[in-house]
Protein backbone atom coordinates (compact mmCIF):
# COMPACT_ATOMS: atom_id res chain seq x y z
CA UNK A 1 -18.61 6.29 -3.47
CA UNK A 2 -15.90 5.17 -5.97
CA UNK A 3 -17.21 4.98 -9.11
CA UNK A 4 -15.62 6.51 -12.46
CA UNK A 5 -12.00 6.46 -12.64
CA UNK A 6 -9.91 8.21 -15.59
CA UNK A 7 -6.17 6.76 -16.10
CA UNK A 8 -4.29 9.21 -17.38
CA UNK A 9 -1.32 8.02 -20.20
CA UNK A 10 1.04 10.60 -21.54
CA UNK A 11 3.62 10.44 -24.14
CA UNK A 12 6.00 7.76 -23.27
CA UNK A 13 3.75 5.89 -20.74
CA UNK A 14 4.65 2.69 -19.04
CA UNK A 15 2.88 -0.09 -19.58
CA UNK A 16 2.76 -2.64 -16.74
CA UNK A 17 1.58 0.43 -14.74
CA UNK A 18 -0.81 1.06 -17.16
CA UNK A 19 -2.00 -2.53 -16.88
CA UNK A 20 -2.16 -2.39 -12.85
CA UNK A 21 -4.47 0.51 -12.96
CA UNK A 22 -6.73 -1.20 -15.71
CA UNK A 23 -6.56 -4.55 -13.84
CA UNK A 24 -7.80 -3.24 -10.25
CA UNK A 25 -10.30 -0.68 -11.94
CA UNK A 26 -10.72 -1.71 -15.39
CA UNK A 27 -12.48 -5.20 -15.09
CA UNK A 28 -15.86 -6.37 -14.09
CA UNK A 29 -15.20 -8.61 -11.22
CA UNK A 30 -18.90 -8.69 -10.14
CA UNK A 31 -19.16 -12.41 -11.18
CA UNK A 32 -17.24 -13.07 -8.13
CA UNK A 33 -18.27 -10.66 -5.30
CA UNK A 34 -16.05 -8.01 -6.54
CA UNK A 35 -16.67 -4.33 -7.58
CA UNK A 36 -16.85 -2.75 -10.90
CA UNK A 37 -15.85 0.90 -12.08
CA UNK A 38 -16.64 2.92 -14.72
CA UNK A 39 -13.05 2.96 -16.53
CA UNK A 40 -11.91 5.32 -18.90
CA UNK A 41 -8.22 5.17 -20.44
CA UNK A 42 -7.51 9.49 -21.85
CA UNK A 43 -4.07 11.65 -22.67
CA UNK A 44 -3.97 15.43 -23.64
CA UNK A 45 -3.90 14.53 -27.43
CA UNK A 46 -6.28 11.24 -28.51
CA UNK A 47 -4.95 9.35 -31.15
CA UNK A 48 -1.63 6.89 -30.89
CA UNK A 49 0.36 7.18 -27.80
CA UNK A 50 3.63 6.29 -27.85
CA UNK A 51 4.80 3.56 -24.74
CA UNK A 52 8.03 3.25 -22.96
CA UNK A 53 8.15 -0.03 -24.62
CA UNK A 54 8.43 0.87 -27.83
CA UNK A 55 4.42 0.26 -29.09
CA UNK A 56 2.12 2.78 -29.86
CA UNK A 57 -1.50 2.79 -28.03
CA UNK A 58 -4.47 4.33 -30.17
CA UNK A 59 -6.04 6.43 -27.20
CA UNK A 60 -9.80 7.98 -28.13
CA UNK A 61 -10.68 10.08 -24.78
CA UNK A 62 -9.08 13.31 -24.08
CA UNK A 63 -9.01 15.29 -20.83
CA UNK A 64 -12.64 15.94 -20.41
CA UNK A 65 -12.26 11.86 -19.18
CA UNK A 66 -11.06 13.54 -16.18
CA UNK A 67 -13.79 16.43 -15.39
CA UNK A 68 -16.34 14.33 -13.32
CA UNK A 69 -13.99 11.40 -12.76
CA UNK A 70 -13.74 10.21 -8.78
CA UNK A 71 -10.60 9.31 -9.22
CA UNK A 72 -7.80 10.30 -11.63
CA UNK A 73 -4.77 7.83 -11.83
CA UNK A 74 -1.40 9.42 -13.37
CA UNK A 75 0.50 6.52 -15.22
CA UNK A 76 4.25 6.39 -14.65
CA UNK A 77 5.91 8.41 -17.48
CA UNK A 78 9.15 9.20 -16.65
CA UNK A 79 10.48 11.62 -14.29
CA UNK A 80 12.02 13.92 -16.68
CA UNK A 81 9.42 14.77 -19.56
CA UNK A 82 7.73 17.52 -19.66
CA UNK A 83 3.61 18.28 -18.94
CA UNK A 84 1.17 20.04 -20.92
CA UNK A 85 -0.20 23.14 -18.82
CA UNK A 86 -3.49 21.85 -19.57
CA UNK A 87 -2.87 18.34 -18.17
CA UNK A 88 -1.81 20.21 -14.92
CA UNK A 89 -5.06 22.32 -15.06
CA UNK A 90 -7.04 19.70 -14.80
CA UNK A 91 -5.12 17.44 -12.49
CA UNK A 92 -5.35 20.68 -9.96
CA UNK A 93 -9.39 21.20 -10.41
CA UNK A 94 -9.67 17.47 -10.20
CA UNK A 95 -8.25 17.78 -6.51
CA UNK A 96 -10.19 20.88 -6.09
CA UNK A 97 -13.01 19.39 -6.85
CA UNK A 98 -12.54 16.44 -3.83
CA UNK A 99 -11.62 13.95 -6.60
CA UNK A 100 -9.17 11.09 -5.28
CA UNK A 101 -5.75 10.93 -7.28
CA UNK A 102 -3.32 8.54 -7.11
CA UNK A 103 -0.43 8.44 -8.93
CA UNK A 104 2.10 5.25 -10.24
CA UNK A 105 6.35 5.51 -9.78
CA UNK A 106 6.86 8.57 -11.87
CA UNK A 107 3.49 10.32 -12.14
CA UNK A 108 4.21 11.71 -8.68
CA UNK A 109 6.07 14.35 -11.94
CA UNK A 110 3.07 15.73 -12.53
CA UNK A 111 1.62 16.29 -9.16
CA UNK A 112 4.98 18.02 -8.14
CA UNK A 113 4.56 20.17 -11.47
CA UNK A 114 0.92 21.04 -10.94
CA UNK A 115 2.02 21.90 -7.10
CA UNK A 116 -0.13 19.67 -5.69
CA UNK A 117 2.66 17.86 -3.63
CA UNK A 118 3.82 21.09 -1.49
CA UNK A 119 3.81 20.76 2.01
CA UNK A 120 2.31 16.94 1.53
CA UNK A 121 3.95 13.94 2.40
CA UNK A 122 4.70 11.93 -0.74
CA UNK A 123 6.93 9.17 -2.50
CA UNK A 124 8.08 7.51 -5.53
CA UNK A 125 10.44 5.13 -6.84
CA UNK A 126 13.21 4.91 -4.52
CA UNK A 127 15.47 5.93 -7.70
CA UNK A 128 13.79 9.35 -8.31
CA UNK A 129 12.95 10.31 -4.66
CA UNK A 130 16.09 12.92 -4.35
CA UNK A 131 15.12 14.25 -7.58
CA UNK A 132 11.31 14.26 -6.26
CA UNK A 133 12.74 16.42 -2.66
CA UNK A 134 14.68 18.42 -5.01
CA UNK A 135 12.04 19.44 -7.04
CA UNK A 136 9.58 20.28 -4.12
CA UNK A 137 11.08 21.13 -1.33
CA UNK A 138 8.51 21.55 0.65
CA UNK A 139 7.29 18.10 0.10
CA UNK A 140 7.72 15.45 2.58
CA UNK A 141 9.32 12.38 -0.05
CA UNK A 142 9.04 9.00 2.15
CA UNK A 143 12.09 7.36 0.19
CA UNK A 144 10.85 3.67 1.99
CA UNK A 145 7.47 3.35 2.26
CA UNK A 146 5.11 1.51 -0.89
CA UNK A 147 2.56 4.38 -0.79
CA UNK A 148 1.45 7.28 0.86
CA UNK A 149 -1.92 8.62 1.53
CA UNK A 150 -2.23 12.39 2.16
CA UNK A 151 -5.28 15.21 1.52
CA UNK A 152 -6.88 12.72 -1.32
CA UNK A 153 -3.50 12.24 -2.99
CA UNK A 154 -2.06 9.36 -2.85
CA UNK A 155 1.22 8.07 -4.69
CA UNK A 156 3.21 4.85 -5.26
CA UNK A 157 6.70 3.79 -5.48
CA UNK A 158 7.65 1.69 -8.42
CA UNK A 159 5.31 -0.42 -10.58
CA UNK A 160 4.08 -3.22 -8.27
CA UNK A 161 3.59 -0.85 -5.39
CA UNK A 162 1.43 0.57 -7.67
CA UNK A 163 -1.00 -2.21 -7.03
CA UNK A 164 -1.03 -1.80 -3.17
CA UNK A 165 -1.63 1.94 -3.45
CA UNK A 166 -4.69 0.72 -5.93
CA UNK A 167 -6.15 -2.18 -3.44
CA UNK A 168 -5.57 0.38 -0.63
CA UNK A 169 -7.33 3.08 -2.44
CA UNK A 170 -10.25 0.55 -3.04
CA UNK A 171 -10.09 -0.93 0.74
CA UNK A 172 -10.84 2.58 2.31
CA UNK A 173 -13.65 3.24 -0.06
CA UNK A 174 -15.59 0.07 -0.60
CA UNK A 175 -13.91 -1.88 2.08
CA UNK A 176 -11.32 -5.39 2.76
CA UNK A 177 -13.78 -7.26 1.09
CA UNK A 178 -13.43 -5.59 -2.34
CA UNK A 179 -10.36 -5.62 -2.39
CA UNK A 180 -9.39 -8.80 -1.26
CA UNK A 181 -11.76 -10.32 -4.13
CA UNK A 182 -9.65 -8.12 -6.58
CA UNK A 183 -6.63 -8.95 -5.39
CA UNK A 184 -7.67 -13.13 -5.03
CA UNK A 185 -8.18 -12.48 -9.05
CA UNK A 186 -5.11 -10.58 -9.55
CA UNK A 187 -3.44 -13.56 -7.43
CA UNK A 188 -1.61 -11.29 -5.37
CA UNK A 189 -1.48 -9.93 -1.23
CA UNK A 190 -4.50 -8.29 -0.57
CA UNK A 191 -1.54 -5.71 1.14
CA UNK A 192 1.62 -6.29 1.67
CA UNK A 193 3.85 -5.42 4.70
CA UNK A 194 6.70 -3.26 5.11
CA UNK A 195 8.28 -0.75 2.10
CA UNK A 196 10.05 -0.70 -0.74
CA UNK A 197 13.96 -0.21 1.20
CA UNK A 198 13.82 -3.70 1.29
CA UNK A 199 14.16 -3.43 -2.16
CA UNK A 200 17.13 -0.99 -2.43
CA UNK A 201 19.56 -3.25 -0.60
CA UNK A 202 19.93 -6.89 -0.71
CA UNK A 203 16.02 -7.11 -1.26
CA UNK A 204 15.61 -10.82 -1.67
CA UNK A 205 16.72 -13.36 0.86
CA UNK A 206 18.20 -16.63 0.10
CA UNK A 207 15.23 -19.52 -1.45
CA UNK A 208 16.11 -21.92 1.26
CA UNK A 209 15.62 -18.96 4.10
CA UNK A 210 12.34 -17.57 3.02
CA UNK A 211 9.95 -16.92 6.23
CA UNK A 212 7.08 -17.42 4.05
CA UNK A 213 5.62 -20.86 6.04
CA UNK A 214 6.29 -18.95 9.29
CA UNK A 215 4.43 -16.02 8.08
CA UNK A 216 1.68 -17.81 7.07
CA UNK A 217 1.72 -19.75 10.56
CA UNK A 218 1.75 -16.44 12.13
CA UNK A 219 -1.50 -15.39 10.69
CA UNK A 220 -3.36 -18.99 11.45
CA UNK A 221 -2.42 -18.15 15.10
CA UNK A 222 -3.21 -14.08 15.46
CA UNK A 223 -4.87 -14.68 18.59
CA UNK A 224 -1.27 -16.17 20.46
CA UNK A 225 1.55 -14.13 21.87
CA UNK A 226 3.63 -14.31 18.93
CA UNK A 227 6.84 -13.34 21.41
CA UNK A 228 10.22 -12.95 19.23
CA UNK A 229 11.98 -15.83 21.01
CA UNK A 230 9.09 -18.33 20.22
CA UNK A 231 9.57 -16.95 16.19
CA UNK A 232 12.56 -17.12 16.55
CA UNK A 233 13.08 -20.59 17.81
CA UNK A 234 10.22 -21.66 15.30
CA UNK A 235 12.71 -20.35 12.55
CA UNK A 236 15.25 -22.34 14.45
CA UNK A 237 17.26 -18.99 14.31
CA UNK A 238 18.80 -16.84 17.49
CA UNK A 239 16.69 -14.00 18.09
CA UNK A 240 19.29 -11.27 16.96
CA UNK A 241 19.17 -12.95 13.35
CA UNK A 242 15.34 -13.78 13.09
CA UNK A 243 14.98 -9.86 13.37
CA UNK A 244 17.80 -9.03 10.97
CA UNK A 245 15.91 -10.98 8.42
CA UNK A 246 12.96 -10.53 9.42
CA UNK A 247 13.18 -6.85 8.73
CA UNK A 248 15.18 -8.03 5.28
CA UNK A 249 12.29 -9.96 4.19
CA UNK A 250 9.07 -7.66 5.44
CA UNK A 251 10.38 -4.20 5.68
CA UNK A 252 9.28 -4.14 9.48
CA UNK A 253 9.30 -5.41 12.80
CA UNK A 254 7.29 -8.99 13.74
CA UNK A 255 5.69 -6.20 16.03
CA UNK A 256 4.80 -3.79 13.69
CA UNK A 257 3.96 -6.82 10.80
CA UNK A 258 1.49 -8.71 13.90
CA UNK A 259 -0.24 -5.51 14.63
CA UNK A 260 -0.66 -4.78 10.66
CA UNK A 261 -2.17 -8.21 10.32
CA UNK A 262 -4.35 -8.77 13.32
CA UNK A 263 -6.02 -5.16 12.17
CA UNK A 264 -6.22 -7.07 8.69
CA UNK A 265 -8.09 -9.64 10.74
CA UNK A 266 -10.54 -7.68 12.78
CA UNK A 267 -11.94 -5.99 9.61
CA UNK A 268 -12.59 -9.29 7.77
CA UNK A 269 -14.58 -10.11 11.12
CA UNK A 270 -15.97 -6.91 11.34
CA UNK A 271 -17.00 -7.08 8.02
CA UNK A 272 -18.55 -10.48 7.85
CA UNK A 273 -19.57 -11.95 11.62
CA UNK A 274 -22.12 -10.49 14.37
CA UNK A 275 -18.96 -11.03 17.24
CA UNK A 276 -18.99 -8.45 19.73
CA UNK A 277 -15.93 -6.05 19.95
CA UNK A 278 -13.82 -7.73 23.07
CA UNK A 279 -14.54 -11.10 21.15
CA UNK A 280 -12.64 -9.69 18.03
CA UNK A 281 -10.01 -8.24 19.99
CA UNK A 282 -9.48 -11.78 22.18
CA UNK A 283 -9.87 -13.33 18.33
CA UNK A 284 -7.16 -11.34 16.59
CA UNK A 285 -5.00 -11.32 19.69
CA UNK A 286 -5.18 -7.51 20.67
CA UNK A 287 -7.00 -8.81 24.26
CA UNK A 288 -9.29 -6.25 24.68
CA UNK A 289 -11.36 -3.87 22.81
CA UNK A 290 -9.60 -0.98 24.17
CA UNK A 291 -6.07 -2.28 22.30
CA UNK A 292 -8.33 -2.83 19.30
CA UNK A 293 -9.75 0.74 19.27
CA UNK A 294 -5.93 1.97 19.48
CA UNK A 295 -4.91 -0.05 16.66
CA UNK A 296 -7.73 1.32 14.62
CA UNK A 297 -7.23 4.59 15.31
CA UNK A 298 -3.72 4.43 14.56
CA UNK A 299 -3.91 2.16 11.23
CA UNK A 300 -7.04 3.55 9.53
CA UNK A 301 -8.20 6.70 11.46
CA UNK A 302 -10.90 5.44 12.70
CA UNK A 303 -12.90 3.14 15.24
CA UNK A 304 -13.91 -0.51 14.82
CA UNK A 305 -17.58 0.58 15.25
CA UNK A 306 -17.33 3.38 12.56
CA UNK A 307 -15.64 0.16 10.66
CA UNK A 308 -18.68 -1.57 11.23
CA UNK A 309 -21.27 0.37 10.26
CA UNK A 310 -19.39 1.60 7.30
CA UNK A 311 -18.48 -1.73 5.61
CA UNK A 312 -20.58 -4.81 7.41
CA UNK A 313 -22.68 -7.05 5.43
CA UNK A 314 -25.93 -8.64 6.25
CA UNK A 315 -25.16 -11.86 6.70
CA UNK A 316 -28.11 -12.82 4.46
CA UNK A 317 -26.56 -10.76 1.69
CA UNK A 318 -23.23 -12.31 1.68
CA UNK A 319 -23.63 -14.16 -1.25
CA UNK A 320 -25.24 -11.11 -2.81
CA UNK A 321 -23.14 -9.56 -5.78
CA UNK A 322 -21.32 -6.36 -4.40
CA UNK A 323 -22.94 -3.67 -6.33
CA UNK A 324 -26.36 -4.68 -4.34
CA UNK A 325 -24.52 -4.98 -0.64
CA UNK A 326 -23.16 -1.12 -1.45
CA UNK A 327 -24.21 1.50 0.63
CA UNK A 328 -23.69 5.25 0.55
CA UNK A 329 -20.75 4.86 3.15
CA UNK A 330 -19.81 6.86 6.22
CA UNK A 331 -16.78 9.35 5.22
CA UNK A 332 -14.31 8.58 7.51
CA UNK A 333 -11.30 11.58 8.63
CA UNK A 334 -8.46 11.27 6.19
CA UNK A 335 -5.09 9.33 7.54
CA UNK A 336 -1.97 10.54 6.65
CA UNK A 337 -0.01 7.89 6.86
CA UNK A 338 2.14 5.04 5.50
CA UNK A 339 0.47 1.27 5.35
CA UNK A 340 3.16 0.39 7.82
């Protein structure tokens, strides 16, 4: 169970990413059905910490934050500086140890120099991903995705991905429904679609074009065909340029962004209704629980039943504050994948 988490700031730190890993682990969000953590902010040398923005922060935990941590997250420091040998010690018996670490934009650094990201699949911000390759070659550096999830490790492209790799990180442990009441608080996607190449390249369509009412039509209506010439006609576009910017705007396919979010679906009903498996799959739109199952397996390595027993609540405890719904959950195989 996800419990103690130690954010790790080094010289030169950044702070918005330092303030995404406080925000989803930091605060007590029990007062509305959310989780809370055991959060401890350390660096290698307590005492005033300089910031990429020019402030100092006065720090009072050292390493040992990280020796019985469950998860360690490495704040974005810069690709170029340097690491303490000890900080790289510990990062490597943290992993040892079956500890989850995550890392934000540029603290993928100090995975690559404690040689944790060898022969793992991997990103970063899409401006340091060459360097990342260079630096391990071994490593498999996704230059497009938000996150990646691999052996325990996961990292995060730039800063706001950094949130997504947090909300995923607290989705596969304590389920969609603790994250989505972080992320309601945090006023942002419980996940968002697609990668960060939309960002690299002519990331932000037009105001007047945005497919934000059709997206949000397409998930009020999961359980229709959702064919690309009725989307397309619904965006009173021809096909050909409804999946240009489609793809501009999510990152994806509408296949690949439908699938993501009828899985989204089936969990919440998993989570939080008695319906049988074929009525979730006729719900969300997969038709039958044998579509479902493949979905699942592919998305989140695992089955909706697993799902189920892992993460349901009693429907008499809904109301119940989230610490007293936990449960000792089910570990579940590791996926190696992107959220896309």
């Amino acid at each position: 169970m996800l419990r103690t988490v130690a954010a790790l700031a080094m010289p030169n730190t950044a702070p918005f990413e330092l303030g995404v890993a406080y925000e989803v682990f930091g605060i007590d969000r029990t007062d509305t059905g959310g989780p809370r953590f055991d959060f401890t902010l350390c660096t290698p040398r307590p005492g005033l910490v300089p910031t990429k923005g020019g402030f100092q922060l006065q720090i009072e935990h050292g390493l040992e934050a990280i020796t019985d941590a469950d998860l360690v997250v490495i704040i974005a420091y810069g690709a170029d500086a340097p690491v303490d040998d000890d900080v790289l010690e510990s990062l490597r018996a943290a992993h040892a140890r079956g500890a989850w670490i995550l890392s934000i934009c540029s603290g993928a650094f100090a995975l690559a120099h404690a040689g944790l990201l060898a022969d793992r699949r991997c990103t970063t911000h899409w401006m340091y991903t060459e360097q990342l390759a260079d630096m391990v070659p071994s490593a498999d550096v996704d230059p497009d995705v938000l996150f990646v999830e691999h052996d325990r490790i996961i990292t995060s492209a730039g800063s706001a991905a950094g949130i997504d790799a947090c909300l995923h990180l607290v989705r596969r442990e304590l389920g969609a429904a603790a994250a989505t009441s972080i992320a309601r608080r945090m006023v942002v996607p419980p996940q968002r679609d697609g990668g960060q190449a939309q960002y690299v390249v002519d990331p932000l369509p037009r105001e007047g074009d945005s497919l934000a009412a059709l997206l949000a039509w397409m998930r009020e209506n999961l359980d229709q065909p959702l064919t690309v010439p009725e989307l397309a006609a619904r965006a009173m576009m021809s096909e050909r340029t409804f999946a240009r910017r489609f793809r501009a705007e999510t990152g994806t396919t509408p296949a690949a962004w439908t699938a993501r979010q009828r899985v989204a679906r089936a969990q919440e009903l998993l989570e939080s209704t008695r319906a049988g498996i074929d009525e979730i799959a006729a719900l969300v739109g997969f038709g039958s629980a044998a579509v479902l199952r493949h979905h699942f397996a592919r998305s989140l390595g695992t089955s909706p039943g697993a799902y189920r027993r892992r993460f349901a609540c009693p429907l008499d405890e809904a109301d119940a504050p989230f610490e007293e719904q936990a449960r000792e959950p089910v570990r579940e195989p590791v996926r190696t994948a992107s959220p896309v």
